[in-house]
Protein backbone atom coordinates (compact mmCIF):
# COMPACT_ATOMS: atom_id res chain seq x y z
CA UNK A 1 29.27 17.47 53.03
CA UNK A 2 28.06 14.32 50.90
CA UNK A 3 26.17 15.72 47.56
CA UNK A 4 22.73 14.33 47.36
CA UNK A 5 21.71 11.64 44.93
CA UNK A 6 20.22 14.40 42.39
CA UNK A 7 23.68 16.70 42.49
CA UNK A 8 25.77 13.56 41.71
CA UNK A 9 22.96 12.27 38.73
CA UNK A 10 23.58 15.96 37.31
CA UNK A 11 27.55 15.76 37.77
CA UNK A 12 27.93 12.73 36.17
CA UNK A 13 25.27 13.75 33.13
CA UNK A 14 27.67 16.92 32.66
CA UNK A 15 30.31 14.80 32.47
CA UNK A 16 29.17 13.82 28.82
CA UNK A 17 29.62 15.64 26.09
CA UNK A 18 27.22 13.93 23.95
CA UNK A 19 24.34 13.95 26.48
CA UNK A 20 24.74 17.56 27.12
CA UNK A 21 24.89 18.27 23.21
CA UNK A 22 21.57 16.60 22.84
CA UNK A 23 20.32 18.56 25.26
CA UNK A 24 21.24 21.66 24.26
CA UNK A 25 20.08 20.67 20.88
CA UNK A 26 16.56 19.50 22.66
CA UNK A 27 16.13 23.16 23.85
CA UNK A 28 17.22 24.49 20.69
CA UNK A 29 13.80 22.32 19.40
CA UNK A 30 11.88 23.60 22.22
CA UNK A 31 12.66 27.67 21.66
CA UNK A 32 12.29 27.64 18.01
CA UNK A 33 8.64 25.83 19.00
CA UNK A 34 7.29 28.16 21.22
CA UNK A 35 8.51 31.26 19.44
CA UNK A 36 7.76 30.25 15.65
CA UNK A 37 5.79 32.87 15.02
CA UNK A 38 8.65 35.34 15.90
CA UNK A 39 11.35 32.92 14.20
CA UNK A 40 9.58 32.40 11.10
CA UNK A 41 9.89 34.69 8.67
CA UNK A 42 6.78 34.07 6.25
CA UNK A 43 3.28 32.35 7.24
CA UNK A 44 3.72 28.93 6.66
CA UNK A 45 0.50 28.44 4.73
CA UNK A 46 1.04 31.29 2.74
CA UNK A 47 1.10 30.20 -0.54
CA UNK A 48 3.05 32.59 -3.56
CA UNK A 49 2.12 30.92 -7.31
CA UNK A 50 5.33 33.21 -8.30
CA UNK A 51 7.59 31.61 -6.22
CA UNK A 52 6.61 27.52 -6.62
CA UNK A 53 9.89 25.21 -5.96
CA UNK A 54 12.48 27.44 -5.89
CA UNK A 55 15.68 26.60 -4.25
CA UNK A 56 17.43 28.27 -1.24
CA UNK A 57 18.20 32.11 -1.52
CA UNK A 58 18.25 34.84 0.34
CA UNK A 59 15.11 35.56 0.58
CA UNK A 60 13.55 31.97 1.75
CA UNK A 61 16.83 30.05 3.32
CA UNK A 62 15.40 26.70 2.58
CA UNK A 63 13.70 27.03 -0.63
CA UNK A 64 9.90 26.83 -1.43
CA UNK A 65 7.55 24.27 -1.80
CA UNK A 66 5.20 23.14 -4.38
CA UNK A 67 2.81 25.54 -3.47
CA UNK A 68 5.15 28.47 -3.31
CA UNK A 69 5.24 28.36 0.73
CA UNK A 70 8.57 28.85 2.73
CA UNK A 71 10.17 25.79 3.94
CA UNK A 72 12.01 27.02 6.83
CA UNK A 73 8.84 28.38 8.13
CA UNK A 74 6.80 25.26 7.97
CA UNK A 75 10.14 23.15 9.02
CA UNK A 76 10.00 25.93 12.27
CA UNK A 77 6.21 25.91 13.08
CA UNK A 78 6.36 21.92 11.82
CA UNK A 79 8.77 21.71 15.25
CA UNK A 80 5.82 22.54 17.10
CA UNK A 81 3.73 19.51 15.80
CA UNK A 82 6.02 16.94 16.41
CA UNK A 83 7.26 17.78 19.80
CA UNK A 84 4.10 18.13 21.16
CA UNK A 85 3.39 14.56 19.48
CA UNK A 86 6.08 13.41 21.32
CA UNK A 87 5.60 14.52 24.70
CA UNK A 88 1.69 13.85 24.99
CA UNK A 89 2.45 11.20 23.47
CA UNK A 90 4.61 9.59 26.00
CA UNK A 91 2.94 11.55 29.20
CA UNK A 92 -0.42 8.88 27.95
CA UNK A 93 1.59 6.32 27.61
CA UNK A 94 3.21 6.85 31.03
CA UNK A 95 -0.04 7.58 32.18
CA UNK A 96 -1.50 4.56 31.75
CA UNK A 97 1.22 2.03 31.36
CA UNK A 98 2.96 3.12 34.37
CA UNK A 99 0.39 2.53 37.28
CA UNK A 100 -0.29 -1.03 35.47
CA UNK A 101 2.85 -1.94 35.55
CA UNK A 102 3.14 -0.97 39.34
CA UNK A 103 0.14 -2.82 40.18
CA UNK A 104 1.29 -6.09 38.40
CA UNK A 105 5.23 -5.54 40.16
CA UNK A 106 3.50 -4.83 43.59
CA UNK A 107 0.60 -7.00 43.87
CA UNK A 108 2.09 -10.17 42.01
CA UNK A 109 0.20 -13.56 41.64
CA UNK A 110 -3.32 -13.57 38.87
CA UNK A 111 -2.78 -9.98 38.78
CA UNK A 112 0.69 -9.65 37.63
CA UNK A 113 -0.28 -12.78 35.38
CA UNK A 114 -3.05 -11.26 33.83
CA UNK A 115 -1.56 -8.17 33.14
CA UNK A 116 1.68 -9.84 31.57
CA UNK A 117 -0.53 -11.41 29.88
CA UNK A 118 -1.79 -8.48 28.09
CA UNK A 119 0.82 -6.82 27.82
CA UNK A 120 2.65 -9.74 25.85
CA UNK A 121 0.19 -9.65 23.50
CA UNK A 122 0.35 -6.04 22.84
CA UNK A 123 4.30 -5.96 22.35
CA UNK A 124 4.20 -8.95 20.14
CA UNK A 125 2.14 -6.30 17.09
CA UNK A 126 5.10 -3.91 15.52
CA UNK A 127 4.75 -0.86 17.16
CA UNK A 128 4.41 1.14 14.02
CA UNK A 129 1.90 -1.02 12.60
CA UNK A 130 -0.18 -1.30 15.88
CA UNK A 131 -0.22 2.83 15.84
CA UNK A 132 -1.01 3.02 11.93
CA UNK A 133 -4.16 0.77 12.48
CA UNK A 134 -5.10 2.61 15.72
CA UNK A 135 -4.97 5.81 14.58
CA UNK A 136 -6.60 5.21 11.01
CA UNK A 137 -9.57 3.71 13.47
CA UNK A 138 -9.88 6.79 15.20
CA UNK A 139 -9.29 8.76 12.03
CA UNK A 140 -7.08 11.42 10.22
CA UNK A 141 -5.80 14.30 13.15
CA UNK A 142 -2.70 14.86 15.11
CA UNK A 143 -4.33 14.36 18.60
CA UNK A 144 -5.80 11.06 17.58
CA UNK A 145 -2.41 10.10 16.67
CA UNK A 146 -0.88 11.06 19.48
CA UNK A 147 -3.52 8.99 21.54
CA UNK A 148 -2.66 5.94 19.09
CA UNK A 149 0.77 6.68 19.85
CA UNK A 150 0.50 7.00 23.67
CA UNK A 151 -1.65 3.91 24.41
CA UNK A 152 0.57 1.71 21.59
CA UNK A 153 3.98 3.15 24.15
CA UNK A 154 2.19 2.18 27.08
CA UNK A 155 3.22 -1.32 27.54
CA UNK A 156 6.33 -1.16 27.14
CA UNK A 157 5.90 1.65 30.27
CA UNK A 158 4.15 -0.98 31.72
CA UNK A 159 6.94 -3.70 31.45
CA UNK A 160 9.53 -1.26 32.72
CA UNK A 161 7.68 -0.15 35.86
CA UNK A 162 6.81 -3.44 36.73
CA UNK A 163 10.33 -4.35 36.75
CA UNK A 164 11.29 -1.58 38.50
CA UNK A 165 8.45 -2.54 41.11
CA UNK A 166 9.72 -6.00 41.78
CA UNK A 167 13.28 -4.74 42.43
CA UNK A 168 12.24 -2.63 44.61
CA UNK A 169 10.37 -4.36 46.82
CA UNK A 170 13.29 -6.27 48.01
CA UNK A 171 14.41 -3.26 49.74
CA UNK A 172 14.75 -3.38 53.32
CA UNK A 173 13.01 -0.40 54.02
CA UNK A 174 10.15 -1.72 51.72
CA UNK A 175 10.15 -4.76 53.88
CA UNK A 176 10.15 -2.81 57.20
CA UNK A 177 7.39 -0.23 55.98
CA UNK A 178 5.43 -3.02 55.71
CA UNK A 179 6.32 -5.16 58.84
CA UNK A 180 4.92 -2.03 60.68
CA UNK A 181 1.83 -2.22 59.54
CA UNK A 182 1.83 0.32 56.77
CA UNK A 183 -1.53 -0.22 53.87
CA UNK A 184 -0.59 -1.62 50.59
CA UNK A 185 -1.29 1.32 49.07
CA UNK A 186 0.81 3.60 51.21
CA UNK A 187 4.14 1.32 50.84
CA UNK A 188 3.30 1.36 46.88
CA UNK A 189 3.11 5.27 46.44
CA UNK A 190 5.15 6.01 49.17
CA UNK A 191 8.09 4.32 49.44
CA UNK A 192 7.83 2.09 46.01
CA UNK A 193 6.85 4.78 43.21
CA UNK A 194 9.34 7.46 43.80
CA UNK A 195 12.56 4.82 42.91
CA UNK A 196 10.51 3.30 40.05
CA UNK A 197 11.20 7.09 38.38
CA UNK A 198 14.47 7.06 37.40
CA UNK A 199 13.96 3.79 34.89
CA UNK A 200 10.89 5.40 33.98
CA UNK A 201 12.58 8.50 33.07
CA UNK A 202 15.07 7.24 31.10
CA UNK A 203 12.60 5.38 28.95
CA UNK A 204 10.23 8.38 28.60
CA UNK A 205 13.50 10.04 26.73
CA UNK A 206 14.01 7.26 24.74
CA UNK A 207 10.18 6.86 23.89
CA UNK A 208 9.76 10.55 23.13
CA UNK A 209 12.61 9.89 19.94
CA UNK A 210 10.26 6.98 19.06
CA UNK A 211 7.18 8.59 19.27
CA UNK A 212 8.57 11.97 17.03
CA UNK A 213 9.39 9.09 13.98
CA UNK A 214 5.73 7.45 14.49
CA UNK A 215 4.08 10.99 14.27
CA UNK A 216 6.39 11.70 11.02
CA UNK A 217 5.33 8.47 9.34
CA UNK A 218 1.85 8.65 10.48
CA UNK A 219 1.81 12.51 8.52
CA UNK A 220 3.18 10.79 6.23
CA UNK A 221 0.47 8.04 5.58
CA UNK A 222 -2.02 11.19 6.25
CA UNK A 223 -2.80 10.19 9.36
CA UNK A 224 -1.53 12.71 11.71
CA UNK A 225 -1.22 16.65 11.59
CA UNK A 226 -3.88 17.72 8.41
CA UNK A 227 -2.63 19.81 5.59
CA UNK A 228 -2.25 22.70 5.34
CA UNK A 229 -0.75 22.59 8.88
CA UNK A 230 2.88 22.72 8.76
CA UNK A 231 4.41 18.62 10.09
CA UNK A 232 7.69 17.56 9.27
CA UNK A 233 5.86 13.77 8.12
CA UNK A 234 3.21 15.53 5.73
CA UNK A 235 6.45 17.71 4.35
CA UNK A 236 8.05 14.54 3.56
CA UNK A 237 4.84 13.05 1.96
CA UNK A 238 4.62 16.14 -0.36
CA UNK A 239 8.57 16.27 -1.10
CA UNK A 240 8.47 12.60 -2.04
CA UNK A 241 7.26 13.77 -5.88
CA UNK A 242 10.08 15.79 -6.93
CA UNK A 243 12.93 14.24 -5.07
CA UNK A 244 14.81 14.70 -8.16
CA UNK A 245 13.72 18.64 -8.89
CA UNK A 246 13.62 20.12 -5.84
CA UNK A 247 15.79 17.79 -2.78
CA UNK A 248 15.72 20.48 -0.35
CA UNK A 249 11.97 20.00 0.24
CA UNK A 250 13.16 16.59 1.47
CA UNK A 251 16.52 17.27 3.02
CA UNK A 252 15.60 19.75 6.03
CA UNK A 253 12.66 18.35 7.43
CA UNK A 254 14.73 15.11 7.02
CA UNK A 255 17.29 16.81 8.92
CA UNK A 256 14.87 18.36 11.33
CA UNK A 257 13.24 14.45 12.37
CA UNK A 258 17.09 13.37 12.51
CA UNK A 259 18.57 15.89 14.76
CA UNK A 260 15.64 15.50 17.28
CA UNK A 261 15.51 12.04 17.47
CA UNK A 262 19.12 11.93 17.47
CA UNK A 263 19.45 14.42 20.87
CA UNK A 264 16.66 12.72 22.48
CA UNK A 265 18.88 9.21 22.06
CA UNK A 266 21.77 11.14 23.32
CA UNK A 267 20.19 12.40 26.15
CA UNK A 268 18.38 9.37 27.20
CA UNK A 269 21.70 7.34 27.08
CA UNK A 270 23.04 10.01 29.13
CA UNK A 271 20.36 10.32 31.92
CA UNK A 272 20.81 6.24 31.87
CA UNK A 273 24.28 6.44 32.69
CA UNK A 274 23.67 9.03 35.45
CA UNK A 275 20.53 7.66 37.06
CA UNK A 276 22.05 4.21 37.50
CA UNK A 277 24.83 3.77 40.29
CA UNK A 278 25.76 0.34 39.33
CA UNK A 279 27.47 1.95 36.08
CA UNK A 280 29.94 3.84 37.96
């Protein structure tokens, strides 16, 4: 019996070490998130004046901060923040840059023009700098940077779909869903969207690595997740004054932004080896 499409996508993704270690290490990320409060061992806006900077022991694995609060519980409930500014994140940018992009591949002409157009314009700012200036315009707060995050992702969700679109609809079956009469609309959900998902996949992987780094700088500017609140970014901000006294404020949130970024790489490299034929 021939395996489906999806059974040989997950063979050949188990077939790499690397992708599966960044996955494993992505659901790592995603337990310690949801069950911080039973992983953590002290509140991690507790402050302790007795207990300011002191390096890792026993009693607080990763040292303390400045304000005497435990660093491995901020760097565990910090997990929280930057995940969840990496998947909204890319779920609005896929949102919207997705069915613009599939209008532009499928409908072609002024339209795809226009929207090229636009989108052009909006990949030719950095990325970085476009979310910085967005998200100090809609002001200081994690879910306004993840919205300044999202829409600044969304053309390059845009480009990809569209791309996707126009490959598609060389297809035969596109062609003869068409020839039989089928609305526009119907051949563009139906039989165009569901093979413009794979690309689209890959890149929300990829994009969700990117958008973890732009909600650590933006924390670190002051622009995303507000202090107290535990963020990896706004850790870094506050370790960035006694580099030299106490690293280890520094090192593992450092480490924490590297590992996830890292696995989300590995895994989107993986899922773009599996999800495309043409590289086997």
């Amino acid at each position: 019996m021939k395996a489906s499409p999806t059974a040989l996508a997950l063979r050949r993704f188990r077939g790499r070490p690397a992708a599966v270690l960044g996955f494993a290490v992505i659901t790592l990320f995603v337990v310690v998130a949801i069950a911080a409060p039973l992983i953590a061992p002290y509140d991690p806006v507790a402050t302790s004046w007795t207990a300011i900077r002191k390096a890792p022991s026993m009693q607080h694995w990763m040292g303390t901060d400045e304000n005497g609060r435990d660093v491995l519980s901020r760097v565990v409930f910090g997990a929280r923040a930057s995940l969840l500014a990496g998947v909204v994140s890319v779920l609005i940018a896929a949102g919207v840059g997705v069915p613009v992009g599939l209008l532009a591949g499928f409908a072609g002409g002024r339209v795809d023009a226009v929207i090229g157009r636009v989108v052009d314009a909006m990949l030719a700012c950095p990325f970085l700098i476009l979310a910085i200036a967005l998200a100090a315009f809609l002001g200081p707060a994690l879910t306004n940077a993840m919205v300044a995050i999202g829409v600044t992702a969304a053309p390059v969700f845009a480009r990809v779909a569209r791309s996707a679109t126009m490959d598609t609809m060389t297809f035969d079956y596109v062609e003869a869903a068409r020839a039989v009469g089928n609305p526009p609309w119907r051949v563009a959900l139906r039989h165009v969207a569901p093979n413009i998902v794979p690309p689209v996949l890959v890149q929300a992987t990829l994009a969700i690595a990117l958008a973890i780094i732009a909600e650590a700088s933006l924390s670190f500017l002051g622009l995303g997740q507000q202090p107290p609140a535990p963020s990896w970014g706004s850790m870094l901000n506050s370790a960035q004054r006694f580099l030299t006294q106490a690293p280890w404020l520094a090192v593992f949130p450092g480490a924490a932004i590297f590992l996830a970024v890292l696995a989300f790489n590995l895994v989107g490299d993986g899922l773009r080896d599996a999800l495309d034929p043409r590289r086997h």
